[in-house]
C-alpha atoms as a PDB file:
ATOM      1  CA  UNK A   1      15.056 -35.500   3.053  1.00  0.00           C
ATOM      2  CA  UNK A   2      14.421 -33.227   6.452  1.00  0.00           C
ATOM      3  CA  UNK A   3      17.271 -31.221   5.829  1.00  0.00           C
ATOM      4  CA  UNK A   4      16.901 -30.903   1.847  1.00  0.00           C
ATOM      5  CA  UNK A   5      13.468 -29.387   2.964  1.00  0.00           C
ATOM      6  CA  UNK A   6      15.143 -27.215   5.278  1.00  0.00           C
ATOM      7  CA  UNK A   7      17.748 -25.920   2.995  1.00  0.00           C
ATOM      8  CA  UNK A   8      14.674 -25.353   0.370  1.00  0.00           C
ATOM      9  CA  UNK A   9      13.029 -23.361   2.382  1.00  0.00           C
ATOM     10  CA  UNK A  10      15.578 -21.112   4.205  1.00  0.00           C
ATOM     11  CA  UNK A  11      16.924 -20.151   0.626  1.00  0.00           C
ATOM     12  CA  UNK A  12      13.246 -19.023  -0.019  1.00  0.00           C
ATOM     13  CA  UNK A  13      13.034 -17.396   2.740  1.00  0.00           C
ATOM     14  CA  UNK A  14      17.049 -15.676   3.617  1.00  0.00           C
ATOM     15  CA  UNK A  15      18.314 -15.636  -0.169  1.00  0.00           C
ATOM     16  CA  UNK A  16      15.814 -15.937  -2.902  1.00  0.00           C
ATOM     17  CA  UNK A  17      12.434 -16.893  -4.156  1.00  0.00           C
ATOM     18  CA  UNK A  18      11.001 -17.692  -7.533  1.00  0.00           C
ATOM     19  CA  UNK A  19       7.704 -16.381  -9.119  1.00  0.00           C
ATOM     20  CA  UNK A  20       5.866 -17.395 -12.064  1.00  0.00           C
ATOM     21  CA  UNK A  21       4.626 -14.442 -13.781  1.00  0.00           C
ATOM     22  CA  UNK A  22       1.720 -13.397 -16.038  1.00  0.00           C
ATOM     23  CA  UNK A  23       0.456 -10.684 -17.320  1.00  0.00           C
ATOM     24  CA  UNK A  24       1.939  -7.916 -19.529  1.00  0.00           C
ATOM     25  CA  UNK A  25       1.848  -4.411 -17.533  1.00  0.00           C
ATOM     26  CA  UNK A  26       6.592  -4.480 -18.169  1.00  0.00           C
ATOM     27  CA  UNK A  27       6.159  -4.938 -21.876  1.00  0.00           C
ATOM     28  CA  UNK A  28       8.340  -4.494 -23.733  1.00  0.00           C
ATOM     29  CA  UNK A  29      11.336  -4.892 -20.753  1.00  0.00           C
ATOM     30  CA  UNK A  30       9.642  -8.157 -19.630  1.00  0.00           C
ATOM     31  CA  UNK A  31       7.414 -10.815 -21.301  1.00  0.00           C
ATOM     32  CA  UNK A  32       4.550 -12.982 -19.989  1.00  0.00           C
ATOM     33  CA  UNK A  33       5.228 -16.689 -19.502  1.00  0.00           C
ATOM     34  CA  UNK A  34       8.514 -17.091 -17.644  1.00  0.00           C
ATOM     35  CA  UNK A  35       9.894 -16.926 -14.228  1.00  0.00           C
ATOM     36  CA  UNK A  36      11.416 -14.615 -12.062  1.00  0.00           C
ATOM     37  CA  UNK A  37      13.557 -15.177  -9.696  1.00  0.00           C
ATOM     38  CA  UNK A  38      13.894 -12.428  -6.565  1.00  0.00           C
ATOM     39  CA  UNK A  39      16.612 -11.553  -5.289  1.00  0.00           C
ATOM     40  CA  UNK A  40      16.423 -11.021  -0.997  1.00  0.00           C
ATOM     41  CA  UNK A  41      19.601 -10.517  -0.087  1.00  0.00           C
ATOM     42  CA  UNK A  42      19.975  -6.949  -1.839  1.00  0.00           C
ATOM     43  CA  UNK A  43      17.138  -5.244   0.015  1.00  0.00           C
ATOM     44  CA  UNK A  44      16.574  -7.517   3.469  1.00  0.00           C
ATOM     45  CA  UNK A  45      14.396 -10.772   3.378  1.00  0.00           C
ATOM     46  CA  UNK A  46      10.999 -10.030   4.576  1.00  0.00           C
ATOM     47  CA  UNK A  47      10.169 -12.046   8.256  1.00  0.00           C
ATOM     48  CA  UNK A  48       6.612 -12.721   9.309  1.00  0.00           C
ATOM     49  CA  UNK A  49       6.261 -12.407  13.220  1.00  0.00           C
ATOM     50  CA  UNK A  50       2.962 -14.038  12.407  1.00  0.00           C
ATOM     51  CA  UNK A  51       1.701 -16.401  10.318  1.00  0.00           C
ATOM     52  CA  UNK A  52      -1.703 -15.655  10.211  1.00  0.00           C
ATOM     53  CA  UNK A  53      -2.491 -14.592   6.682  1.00  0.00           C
ATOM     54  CA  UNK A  54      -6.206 -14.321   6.790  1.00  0.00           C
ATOM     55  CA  UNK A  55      -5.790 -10.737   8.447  1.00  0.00           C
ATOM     56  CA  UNK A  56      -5.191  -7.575   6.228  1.00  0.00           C
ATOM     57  CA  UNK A  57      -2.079  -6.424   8.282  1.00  0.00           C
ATOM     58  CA  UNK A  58       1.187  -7.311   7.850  1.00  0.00           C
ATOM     59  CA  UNK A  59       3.735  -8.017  11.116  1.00  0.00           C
ATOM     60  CA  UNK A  60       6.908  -8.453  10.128  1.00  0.00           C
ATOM     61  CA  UNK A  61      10.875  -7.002   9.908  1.00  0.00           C
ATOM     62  CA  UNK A  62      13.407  -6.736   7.540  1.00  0.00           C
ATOM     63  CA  UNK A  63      16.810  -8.428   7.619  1.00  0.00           C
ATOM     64  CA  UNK A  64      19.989  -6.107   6.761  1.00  0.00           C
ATOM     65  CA  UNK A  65      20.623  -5.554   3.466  1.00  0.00           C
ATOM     66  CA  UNK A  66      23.193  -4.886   0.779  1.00  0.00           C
ATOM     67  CA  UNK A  67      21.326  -1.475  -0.241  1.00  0.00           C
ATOM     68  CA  UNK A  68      18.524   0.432  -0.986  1.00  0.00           C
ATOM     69  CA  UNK A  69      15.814   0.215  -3.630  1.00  0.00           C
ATOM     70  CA  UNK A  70      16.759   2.810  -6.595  1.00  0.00           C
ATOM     71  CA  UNK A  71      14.375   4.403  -9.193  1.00  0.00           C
ATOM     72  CA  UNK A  72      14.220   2.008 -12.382  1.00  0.00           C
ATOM     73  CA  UNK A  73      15.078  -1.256 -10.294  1.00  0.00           C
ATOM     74  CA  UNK A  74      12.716  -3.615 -11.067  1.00  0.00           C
ATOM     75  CA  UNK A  75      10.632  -5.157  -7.722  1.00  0.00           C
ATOM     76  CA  UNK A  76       8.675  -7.543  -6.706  1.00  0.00           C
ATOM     77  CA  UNK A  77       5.861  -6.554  -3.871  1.00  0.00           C
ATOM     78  CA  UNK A  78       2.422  -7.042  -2.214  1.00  0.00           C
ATOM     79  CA  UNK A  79      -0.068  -5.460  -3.849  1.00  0.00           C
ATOM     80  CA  UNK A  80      -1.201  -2.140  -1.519  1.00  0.00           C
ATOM     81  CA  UNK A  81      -4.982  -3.164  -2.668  1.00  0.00           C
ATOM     82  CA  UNK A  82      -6.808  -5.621  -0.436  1.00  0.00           C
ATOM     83  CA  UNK A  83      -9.507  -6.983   0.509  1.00  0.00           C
ATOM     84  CA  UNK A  84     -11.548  -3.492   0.818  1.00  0.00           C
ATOM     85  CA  UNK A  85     -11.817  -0.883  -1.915  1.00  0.00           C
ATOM     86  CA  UNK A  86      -9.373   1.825  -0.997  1.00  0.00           C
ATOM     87  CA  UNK A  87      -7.894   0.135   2.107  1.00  0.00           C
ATOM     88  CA  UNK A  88      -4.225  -0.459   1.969  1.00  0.00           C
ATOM     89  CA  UNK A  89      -4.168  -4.366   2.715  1.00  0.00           C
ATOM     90  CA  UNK A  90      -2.141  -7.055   2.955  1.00  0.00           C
ATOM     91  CA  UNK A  91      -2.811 -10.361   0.434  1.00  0.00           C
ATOM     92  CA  UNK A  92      -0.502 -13.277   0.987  1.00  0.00           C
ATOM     93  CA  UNK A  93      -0.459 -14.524  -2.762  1.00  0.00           C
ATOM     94  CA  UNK A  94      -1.286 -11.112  -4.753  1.00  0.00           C
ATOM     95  CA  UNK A  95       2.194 -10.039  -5.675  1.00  0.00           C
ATOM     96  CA  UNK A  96       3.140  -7.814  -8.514  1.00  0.00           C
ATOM     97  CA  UNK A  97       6.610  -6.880 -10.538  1.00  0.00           C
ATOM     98  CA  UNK A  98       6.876  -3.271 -11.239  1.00  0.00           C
ATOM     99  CA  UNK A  99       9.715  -0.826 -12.101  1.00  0.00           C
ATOM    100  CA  UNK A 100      10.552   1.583  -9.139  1.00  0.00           C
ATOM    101  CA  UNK A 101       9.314   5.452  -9.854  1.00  0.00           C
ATOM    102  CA  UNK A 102       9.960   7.046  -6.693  1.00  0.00           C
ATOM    103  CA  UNK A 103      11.420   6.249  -3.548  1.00  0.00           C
ATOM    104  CA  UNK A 104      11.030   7.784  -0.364  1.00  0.00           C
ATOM    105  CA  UNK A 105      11.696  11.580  -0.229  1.00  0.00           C
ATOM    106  CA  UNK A 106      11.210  11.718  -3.932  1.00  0.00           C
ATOM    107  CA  UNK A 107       8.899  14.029  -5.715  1.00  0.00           C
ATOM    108  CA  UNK A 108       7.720  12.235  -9.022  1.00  0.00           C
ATOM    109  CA  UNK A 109       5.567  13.178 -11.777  1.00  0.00           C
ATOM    110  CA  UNK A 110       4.693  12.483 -14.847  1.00  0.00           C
ATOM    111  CA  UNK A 111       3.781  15.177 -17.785  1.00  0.00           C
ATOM    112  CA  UNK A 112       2.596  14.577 -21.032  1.00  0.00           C
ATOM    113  CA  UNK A 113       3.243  10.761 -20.891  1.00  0.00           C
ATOM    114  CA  UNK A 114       6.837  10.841 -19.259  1.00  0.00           C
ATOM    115  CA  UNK A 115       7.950  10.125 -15.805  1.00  0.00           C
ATOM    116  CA  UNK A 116       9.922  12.282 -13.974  1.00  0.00           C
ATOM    117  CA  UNK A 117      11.544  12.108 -10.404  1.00  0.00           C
ATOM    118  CA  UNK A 118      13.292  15.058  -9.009  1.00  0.00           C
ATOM    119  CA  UNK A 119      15.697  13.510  -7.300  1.00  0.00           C
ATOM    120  CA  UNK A 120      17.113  12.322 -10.512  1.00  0.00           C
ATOM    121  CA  UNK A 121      16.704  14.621 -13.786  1.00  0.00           C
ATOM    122  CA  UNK A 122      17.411  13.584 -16.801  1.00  0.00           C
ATOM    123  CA  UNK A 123      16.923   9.856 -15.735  1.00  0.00           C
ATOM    124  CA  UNK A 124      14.940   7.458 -18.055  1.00  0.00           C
ATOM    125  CA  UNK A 125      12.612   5.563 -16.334  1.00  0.00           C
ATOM    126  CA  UNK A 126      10.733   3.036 -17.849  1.00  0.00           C
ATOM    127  CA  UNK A 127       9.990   2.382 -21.403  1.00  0.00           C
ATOM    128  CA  UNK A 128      10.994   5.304 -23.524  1.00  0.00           C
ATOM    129  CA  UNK A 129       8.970   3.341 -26.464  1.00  0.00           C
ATOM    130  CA  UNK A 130       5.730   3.472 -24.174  1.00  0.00           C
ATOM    131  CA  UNK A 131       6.466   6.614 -23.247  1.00  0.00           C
ATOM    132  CA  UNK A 132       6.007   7.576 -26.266  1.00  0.00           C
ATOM    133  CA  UNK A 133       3.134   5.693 -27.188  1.00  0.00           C
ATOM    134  CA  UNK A 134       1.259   7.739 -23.935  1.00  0.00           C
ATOM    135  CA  UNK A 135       2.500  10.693 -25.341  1.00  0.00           C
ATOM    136  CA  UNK A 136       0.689  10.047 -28.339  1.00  0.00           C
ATOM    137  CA  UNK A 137      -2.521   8.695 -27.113  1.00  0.00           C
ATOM    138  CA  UNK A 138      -5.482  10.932 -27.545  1.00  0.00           C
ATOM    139  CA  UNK A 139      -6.576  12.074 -24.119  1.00  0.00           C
ATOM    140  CA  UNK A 140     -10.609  11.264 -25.396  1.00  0.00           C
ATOM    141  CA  UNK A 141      -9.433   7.406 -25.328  1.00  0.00           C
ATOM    142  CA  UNK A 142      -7.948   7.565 -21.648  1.00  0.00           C
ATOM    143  CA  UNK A 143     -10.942   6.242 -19.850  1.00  0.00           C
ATOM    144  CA  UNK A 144     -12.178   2.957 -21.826  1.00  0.00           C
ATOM    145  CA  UNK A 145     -14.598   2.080 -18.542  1.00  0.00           C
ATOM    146  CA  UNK A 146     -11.435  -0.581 -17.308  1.00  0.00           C
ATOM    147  CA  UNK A 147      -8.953   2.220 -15.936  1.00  0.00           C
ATOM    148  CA  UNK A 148     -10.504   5.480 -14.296  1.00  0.00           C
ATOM    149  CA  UNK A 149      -8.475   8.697 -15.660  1.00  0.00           C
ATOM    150  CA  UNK A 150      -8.645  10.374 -12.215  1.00  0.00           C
ATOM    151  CA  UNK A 151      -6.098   8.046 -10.432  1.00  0.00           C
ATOM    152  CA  UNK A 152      -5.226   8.967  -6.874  1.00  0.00           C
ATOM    153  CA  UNK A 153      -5.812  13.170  -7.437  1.00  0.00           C
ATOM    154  CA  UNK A 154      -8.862  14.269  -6.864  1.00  0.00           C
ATOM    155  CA  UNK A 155     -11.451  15.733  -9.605  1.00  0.00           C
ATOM    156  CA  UNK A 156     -10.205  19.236  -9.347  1.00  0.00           C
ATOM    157  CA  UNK A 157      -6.316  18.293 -10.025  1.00  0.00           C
ATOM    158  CA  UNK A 158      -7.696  16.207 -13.090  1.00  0.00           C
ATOM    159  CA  UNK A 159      -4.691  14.256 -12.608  1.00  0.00           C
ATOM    160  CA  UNK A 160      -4.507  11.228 -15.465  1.00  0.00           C
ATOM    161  CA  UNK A 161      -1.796   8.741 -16.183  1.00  0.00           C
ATOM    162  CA  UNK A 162      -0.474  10.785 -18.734  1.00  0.00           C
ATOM    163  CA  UNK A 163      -0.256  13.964 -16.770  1.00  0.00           C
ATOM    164  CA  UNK A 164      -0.148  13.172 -12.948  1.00  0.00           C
ATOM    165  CA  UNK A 165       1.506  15.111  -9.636  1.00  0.00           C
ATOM    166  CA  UNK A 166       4.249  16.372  -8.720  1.00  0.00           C
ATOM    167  CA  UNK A 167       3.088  13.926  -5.798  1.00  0.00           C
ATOM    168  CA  UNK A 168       5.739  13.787  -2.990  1.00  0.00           C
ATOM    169  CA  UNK A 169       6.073   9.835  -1.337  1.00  0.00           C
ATOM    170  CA  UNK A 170       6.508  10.099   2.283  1.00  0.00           C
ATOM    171  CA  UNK A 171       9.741   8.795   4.038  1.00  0.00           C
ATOM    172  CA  UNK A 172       9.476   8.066   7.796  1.00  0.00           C
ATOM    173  CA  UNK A 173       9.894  10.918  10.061  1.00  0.00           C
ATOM    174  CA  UNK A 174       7.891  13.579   7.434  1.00  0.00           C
ATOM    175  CA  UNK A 175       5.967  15.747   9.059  1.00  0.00           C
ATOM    176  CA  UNK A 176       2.765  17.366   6.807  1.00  0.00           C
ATOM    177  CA  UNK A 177       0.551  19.845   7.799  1.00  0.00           C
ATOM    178  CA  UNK A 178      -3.144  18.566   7.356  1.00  0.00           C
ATOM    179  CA  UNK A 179      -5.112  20.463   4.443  1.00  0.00           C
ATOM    180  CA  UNK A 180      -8.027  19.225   2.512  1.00  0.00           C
ATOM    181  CA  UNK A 181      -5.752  18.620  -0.452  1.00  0.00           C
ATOM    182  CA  UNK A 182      -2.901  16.595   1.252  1.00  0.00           C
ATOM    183  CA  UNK A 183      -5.607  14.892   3.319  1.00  0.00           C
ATOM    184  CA  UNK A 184      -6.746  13.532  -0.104  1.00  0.00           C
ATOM    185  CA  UNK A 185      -3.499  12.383  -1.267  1.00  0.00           C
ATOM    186  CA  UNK A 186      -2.471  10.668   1.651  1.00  0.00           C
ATOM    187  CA  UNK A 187      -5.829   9.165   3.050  1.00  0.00           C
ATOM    188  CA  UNK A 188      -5.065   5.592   2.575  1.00  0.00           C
ATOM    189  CA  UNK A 189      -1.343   6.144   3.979  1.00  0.00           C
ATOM    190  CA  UNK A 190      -2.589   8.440   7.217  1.00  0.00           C
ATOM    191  CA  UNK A 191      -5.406   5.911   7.325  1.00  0.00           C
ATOM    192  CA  UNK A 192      -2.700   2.604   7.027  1.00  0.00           C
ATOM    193  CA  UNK A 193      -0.793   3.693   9.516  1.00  0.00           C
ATOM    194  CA  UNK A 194      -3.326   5.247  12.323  1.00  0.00           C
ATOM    195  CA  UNK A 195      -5.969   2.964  12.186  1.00  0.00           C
ATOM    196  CA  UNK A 196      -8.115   6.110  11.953  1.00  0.00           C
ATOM    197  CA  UNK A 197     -10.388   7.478   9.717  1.00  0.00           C
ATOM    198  CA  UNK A 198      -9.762  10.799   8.099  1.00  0.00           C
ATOM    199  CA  UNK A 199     -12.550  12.940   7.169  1.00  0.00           C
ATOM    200  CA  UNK A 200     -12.186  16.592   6.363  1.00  0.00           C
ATOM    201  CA  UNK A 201     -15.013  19.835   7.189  1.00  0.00           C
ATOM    202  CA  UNK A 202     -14.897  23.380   6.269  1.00  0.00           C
ATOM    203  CA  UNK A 203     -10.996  22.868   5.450  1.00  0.00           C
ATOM    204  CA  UNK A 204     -10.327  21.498   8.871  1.00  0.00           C
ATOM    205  CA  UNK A 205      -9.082  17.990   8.594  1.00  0.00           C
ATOM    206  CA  UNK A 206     -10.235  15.269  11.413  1.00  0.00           C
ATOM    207  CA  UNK A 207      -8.650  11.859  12.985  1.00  0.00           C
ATOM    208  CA  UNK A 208     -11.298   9.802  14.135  1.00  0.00           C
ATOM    209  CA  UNK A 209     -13.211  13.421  14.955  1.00  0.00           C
ATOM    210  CA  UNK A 210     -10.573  14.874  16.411  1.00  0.00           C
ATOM    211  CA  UNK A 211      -9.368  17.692  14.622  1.00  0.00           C
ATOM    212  CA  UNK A 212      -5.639  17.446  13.277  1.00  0.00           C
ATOM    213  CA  UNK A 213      -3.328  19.831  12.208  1.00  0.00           C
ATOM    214  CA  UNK A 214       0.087  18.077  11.277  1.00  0.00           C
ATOM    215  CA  UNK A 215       0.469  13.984  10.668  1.00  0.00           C
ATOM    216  CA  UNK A 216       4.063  12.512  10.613  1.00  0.00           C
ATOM    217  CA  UNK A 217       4.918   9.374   9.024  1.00  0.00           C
ATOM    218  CA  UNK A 218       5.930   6.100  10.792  1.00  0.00           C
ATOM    219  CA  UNK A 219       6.650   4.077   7.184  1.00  0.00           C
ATOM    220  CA  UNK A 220       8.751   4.408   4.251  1.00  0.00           C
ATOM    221  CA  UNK A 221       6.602   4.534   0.561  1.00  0.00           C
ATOM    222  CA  UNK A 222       7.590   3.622  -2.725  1.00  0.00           C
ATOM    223  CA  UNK A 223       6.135   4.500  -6.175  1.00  0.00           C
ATOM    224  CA  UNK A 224       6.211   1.525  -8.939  1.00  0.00           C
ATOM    225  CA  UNK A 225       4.768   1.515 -12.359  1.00  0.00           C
ATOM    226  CA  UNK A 226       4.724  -0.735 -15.025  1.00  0.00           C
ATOM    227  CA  UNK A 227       6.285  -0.167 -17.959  1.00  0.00           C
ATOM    228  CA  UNK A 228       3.615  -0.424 -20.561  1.00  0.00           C
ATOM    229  CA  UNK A 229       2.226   2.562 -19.654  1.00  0.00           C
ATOM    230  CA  UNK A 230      -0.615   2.024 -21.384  1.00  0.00           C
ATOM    231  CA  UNK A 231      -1.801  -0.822 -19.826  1.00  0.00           C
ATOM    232  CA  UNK A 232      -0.565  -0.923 -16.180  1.00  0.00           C
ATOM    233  CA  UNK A 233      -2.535  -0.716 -12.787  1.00  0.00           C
ATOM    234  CA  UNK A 234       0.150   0.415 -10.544  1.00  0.00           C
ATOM    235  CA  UNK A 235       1.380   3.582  -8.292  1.00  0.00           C
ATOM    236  CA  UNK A 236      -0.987   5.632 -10.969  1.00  0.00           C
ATOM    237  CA  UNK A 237      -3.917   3.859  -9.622  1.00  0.00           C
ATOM    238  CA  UNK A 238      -3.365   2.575  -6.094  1.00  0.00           C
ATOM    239  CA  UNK A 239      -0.794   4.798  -4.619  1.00  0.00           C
ATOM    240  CA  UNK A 240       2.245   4.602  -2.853  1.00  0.00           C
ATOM    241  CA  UNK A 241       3.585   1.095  -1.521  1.00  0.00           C
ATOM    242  CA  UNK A 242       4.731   0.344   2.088  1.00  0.00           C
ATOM    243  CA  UNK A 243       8.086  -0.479   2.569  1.00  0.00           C
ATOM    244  CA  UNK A 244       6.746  -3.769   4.256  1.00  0.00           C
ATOM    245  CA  UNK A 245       4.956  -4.848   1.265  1.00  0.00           C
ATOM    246  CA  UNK A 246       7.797  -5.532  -0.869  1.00  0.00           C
ATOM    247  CA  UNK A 247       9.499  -8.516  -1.186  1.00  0.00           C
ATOM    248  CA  UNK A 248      12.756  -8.396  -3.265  1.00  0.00           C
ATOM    249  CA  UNK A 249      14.457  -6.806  -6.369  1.00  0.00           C
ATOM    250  CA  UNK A 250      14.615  -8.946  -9.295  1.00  0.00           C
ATOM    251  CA  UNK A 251      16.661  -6.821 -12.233  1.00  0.00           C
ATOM    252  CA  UNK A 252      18.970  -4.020 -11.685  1.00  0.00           C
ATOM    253  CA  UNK A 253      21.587  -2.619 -13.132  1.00  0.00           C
ATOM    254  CA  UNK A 254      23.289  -1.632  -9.962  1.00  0.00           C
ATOM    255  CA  UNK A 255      22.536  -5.213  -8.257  1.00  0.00           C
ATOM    256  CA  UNK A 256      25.239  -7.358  -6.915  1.00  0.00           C
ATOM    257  CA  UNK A 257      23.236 -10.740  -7.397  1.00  0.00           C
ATOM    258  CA  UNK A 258      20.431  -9.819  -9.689  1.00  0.00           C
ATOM    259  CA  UNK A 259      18.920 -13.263  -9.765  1.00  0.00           C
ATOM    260  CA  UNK A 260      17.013 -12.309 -13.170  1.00  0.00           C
ATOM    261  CA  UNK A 261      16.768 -15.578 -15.970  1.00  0.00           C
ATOM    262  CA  UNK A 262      14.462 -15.610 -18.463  1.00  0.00           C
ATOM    263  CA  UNK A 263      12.107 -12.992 -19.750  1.00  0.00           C
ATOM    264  CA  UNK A 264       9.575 -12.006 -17.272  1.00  0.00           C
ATOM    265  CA  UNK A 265       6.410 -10.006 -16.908  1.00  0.00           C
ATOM    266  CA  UNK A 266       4.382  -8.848 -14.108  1.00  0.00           C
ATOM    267  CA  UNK A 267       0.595  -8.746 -12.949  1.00  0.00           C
ATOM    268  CA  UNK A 268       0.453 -11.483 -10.323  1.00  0.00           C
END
C-alpha cells in the first residue's frame, strides 16, 4: 500500500497530474465537464521548497524539461490574482487552463478582435470562430458591469479586449527605462518581483521613494487567453503570468506526450 502511495504521488508530482475542469472561457476548443490531464515532463515539474501554502509567495524550482512553452499550447497555471486586488499572488488550488498568447520576448496585441504576436505573423491563435464573434461585437456592449473594458492599459490608451497593446512581456534579463507609461504596465510585475511599491510624480517614477530610472527583470512572463474571447478573464484582465506559476502543458500540437483525453475546459 506504502509504495502504491508513493508511486501515486511521485507521478503527480515528476510526470503528470489530473484536473477536473469547469467553466467555459476555451469554448469551442475545450468543453466544461471533463478532465484534463497535465503533462510535466514537457516544460519541468514544478518543486515547492516550502510547503506552506497560506503565504502569497511561491518558493520553488523547475525540473529540466523537454522544451519550451510555444504560443497556442494550451497550459495549465496559478492564477497571477490573489488574495489582494492587483497583487500578483500565489493560491494553492486556483488554477486555470488557457491557450498561450505570448511568451517571453514577445510583443502581442490584439486589433479589432484578433490576436497577434510578432514573433510569429500570420499565426492563428485561438479561436478563429471567436475571433470573429469579437470582431463583430458592438464596442457599446463591451462593458456589461462583469468585465471592465480598460484591462491592464490605462484610461488614456483605452485599451479593450478587442483592441489591446502592442504590450511587450518581459523575459529575464530586460532592462526598461522607468516612464509613467511603462510604470503602469508593469506595476504588478516591478512590484512582484521587488517587494516595492511603485508610485510615479511629475513623470519621475519611484521604488519605495527612491527615484528609479531603469528596472531589469529577474522572471520570465507569459501571456494566456482563453479562447472564447468573449467570455474569458485572462492575460486581458490580469496581466502577464510568472514563469513559476505555471504548472504543465496539457494540448499541443508540437508535444511529445500531450497527456490530453477527453474534452476539457478551463476556469478553475
Amino acid at each position: 500500500m506504502l509504495t502504491a502511495i508513493l508511486s501515486v504521488s511521485i507521478i503527480k508530482v515528476f510526470i503528470a497530474d489530473i484536473f477536473k475542469i469547469k467553466g467555459s472561457s476555451m469554448f469551442p476548443t475545450l468543453a466544461e465537464g471533463g478532465h484534463v490531464v497535465v503533462n510535466k515532463l514537457l516544460f519541468g515539474a514544478r518543486i515547492y521548497k516550502k510547503l506552506n501554502f497560506t503565504s502569497s509567495k511561491l518558493s520553488s524550482f523547475r525540473t529540466r524539461g523537454i522544451r519550451s512553452i510555444y504560443p497556442n499550447d494550451i497550459v495549465v497555471f496559478n492564477s497571477p490574482e490573489g488574495t489582494q486586488k492587483g497583487i500578483i499572488g500565489f493560491k494553492i488550488n486556483y488554477v486555470l487552463i488557457k491557450r498561450c498568447i505570448g511568451c517571453p520576448g514577445d510583443t502581442i496585441s490584439i486589433v479589432d478582435g484578433w490576436y497577434h504576436n510578432s514573433s510569429y505573423d500570420g499565426l492563428i491563435l485561438g479561436s478563429s470562430e471567436q475571433q470573429i464573434q469579437l470582431q463583430s461585437f458592438p464596442d457599446s456592449l463591451l462593458s456589461d458591469g462583469s468585465r471592465p473594458v480598460i484591462c491592464i492599459g490605462d484610461s488614456s490608451q483605452e485599451w479593450t479586449i478587442k483592441n489591446f497593446g502592442p504590450f511587450y512581456i518581459p523575459r529575464k534579463g530586460d532592462m526598461i527605462t522607468l516612464n509613467k507609461e511603462s510604470a503602469f504596465l508593469y506595476k504588478q510585475l516591478i512590484e512582484f518581483e521587488s517587494g516595492k511599491m511603485i508610485r510615479t510624480h511629475n513623470g519621475n517614477v519611484y521604488l519605495n521613494g527612491a527615484l528609479t530610472h531603469e528596472y531589469r527583470f529577474s522572471n520570465n512572463y507569459y501571456f494566456f487567453g482563453g479562447d472564447n474571447v468573449l467570455s474569458s478573464r485572462d492575460s486581458r484582465h490580469f496581466g502577464p503570468v510568472p514563469e513559476s506559476f505555471i504548472i504543465g502543458v496539457t494540448r499541443s500540437k508540437f508535444s511529445l506526450f500531450p497527456f490530453y483525453y477527453g474534452r476539457i475546459d478551463s476556469d478553475k
